[in-house]
N, C-alpha and C. Protein backbone atom coordinates (compact mmCIF):
# COMPACT_ATOMS: atom_id res chain seq x y z
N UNK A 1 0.82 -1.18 0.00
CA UNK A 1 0.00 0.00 0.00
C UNK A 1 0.87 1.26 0.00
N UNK A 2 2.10 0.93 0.63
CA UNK A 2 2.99 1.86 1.12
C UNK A 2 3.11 2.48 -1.02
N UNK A 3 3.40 1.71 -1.43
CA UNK A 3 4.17 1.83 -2.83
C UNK A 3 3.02 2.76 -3.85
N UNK A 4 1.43 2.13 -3.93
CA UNK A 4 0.80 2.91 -4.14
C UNK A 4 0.48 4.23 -3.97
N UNK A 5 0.61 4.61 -2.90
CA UNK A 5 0.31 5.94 -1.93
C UNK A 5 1.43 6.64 -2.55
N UNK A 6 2.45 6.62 -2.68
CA UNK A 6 3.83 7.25 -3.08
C UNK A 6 3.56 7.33 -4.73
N UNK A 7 3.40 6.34 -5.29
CA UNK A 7 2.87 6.39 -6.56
C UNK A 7 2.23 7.24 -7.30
N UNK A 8 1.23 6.42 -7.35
CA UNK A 8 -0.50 6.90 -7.96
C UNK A 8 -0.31 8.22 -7.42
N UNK A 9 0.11 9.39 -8.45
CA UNK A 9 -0.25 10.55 -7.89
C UNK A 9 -1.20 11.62 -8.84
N UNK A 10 -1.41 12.39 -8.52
CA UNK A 10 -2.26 13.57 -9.82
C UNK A 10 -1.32 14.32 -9.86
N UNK A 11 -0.89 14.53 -11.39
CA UNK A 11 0.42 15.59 -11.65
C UNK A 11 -0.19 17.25 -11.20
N UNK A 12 0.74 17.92 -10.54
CA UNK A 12 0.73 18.91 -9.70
C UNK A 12 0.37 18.73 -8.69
N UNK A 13 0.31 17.92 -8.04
CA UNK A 13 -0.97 18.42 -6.68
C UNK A 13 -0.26 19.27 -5.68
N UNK A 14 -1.17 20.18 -5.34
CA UNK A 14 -0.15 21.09 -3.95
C UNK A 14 -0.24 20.51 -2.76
N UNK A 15 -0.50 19.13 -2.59
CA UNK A 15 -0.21 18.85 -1.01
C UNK A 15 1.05 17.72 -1.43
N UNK A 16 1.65 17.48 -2.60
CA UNK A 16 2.96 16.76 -2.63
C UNK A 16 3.87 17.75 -3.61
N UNK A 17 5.00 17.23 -3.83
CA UNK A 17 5.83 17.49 -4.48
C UNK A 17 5.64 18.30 -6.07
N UNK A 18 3.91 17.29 -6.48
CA UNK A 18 3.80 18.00 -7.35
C UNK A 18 4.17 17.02 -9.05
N UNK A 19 5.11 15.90 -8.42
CA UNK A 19 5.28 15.05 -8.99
C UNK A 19 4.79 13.86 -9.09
N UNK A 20 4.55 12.68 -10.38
CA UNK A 20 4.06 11.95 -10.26
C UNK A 20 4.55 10.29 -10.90
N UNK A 21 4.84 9.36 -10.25
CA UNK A 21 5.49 8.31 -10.79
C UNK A 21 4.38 7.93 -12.16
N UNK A 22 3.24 7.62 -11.37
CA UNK A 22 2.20 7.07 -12.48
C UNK A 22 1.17 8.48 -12.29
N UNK A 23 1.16 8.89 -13.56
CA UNK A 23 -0.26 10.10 -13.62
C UNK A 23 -1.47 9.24 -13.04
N UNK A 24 -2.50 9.89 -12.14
CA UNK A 24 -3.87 9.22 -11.89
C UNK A 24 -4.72 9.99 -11.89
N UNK A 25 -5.72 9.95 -12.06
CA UNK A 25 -6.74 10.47 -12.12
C UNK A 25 -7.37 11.27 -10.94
N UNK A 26 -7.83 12.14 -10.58
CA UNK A 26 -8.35 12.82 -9.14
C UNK A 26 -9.44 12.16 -8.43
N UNK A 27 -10.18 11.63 -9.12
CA UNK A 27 -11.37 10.63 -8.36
C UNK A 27 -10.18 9.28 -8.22
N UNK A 28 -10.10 8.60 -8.97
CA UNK A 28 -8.73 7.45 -8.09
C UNK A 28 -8.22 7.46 -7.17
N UNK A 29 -7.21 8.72 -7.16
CA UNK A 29 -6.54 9.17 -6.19
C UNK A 29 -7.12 9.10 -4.66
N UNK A 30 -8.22 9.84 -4.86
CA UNK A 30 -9.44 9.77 -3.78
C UNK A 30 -9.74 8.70 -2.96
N UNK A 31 -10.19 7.71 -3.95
CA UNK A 31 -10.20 6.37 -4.21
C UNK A 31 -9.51 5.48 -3.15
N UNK A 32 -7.65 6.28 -3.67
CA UNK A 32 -6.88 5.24 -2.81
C UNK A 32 -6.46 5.95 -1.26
N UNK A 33 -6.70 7.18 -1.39
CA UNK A 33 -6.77 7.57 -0.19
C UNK A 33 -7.98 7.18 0.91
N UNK A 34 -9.04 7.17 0.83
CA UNK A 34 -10.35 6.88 1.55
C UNK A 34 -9.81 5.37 1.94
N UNK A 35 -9.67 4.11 0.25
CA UNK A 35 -9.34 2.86 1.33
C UNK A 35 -8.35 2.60 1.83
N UNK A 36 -6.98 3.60 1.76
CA UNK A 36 -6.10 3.20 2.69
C UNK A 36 -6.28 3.70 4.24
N UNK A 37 -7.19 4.71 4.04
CA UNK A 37 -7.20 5.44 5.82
C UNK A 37 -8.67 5.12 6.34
N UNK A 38 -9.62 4.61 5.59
CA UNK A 38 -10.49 3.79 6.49
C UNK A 38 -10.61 2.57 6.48
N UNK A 39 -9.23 2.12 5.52
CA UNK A 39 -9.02 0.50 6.01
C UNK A 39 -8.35 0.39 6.76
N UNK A 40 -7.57 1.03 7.26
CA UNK A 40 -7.01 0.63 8.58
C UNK A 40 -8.20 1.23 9.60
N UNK A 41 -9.41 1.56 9.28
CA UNK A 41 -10.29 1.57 10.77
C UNK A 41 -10.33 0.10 10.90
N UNK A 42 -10.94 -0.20 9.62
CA UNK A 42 -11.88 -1.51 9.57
C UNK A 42 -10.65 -2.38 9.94
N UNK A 43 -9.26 -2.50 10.05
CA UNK A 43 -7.85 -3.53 10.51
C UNK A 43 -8.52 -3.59 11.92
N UNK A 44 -8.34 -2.00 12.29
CA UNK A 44 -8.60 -2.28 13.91
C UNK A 44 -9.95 -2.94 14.38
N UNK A 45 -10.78 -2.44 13.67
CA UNK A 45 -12.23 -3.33 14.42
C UNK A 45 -12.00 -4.61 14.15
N UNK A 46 -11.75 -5.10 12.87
CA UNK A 46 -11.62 -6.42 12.90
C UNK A 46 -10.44 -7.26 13.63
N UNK A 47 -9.15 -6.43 14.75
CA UNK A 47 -8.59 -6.54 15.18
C UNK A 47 -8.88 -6.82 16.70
N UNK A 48 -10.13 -6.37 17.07
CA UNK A 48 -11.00 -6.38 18.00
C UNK A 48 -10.48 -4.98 19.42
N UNK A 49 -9.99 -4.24 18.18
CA UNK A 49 -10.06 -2.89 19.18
C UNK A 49 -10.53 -1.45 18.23
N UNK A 50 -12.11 -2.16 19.06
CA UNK A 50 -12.67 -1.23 18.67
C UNK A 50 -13.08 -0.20 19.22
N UNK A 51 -12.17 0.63 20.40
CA UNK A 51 -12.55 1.45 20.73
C UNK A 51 -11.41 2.54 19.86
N UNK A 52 -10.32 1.85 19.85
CA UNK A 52 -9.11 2.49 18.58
C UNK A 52 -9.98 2.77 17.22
N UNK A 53 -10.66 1.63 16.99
CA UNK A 53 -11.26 2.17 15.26
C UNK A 53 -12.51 3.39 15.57
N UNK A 54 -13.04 3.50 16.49
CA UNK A 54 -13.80 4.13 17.19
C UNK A 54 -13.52 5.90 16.37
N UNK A 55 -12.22 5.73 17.39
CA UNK A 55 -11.37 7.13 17.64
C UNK A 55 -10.98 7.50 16.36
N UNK A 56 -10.20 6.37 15.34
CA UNK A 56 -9.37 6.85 14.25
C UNK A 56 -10.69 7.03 13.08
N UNK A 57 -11.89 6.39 13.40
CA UNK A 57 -12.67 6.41 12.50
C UNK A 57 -13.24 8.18 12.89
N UNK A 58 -13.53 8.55 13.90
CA UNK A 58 -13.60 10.26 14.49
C UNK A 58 -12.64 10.93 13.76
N UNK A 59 -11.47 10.69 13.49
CA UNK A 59 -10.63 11.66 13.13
C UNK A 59 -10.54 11.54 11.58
N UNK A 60 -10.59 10.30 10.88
CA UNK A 60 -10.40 10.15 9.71
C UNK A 60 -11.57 11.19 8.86
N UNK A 61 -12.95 10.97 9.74
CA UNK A 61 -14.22 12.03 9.16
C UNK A 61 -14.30 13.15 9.31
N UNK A 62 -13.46 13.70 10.59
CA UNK A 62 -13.04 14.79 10.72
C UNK A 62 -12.03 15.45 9.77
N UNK A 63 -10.90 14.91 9.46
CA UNK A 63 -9.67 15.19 8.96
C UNK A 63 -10.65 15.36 6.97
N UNK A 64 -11.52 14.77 6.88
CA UNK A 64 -12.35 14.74 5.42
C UNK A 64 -13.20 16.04 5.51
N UNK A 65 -13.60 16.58 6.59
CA UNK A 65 -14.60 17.35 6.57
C UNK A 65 -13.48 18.90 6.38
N UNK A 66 -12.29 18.74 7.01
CA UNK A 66 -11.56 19.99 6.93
C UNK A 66 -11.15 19.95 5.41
N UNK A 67 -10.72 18.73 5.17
CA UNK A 67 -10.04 18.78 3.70
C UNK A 67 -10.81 18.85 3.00
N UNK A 68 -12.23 19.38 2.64
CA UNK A 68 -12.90 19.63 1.40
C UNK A 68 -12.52 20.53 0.52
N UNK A 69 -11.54 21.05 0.69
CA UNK A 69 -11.09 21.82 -0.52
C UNK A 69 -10.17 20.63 -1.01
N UNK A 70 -9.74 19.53 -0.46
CA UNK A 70 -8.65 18.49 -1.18
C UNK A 70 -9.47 18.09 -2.27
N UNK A 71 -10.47 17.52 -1.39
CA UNK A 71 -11.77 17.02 -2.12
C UNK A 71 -12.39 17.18 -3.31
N UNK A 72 -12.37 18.51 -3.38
CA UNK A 72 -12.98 19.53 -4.57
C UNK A 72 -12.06 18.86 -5.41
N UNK A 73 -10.45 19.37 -5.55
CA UNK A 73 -9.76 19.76 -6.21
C UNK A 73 -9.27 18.34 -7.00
N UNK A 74 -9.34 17.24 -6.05
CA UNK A 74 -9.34 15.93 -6.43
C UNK A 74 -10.39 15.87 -7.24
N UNK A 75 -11.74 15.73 -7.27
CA UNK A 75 -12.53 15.38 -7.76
C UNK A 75 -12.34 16.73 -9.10
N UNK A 76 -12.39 17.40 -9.33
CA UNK A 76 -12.06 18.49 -11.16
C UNK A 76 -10.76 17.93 -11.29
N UNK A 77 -9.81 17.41 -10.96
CA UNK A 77 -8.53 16.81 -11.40
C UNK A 77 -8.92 15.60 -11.93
């Protein structure tokens, strides 16, 4: 996952470098961001600590609700 994330990027984006190994698309991108950071909620619940997926699942919806301008900009990319 590690390799994807570093990867799969949208050429320019202003929250990286700006650079991109493989060009992707802005809904993709999205894509692989959402299941890498609410699959690790779902690791922990199915890990049986679920008061951890609880918390990270709070912050992950939180951390989405501030980034709607990522959002936007992902999704017209």
């Amino acid at each position: 996952m590690g390799w994807a994330w570093g990867s799969f990027a949208v050429p320019d984006d202003p929250s990286r470098s700006g650079k991109s190994d493989i060009h992707t698309p802005g809904p993709v991108r999205l894509l692989l961001e959402l299941t890498v950071l609410f699959g690790a909620v779902a690791a922990l619940n199915f890990a049986g600590l679920r008061r951890a997926a609880r918390r990270l699942l709070v912050i992950m919806v939180g951390y989405q609700v501030l980034a709607h301008d990522r959002i936007g900009w992902l999704l017209s990319h």
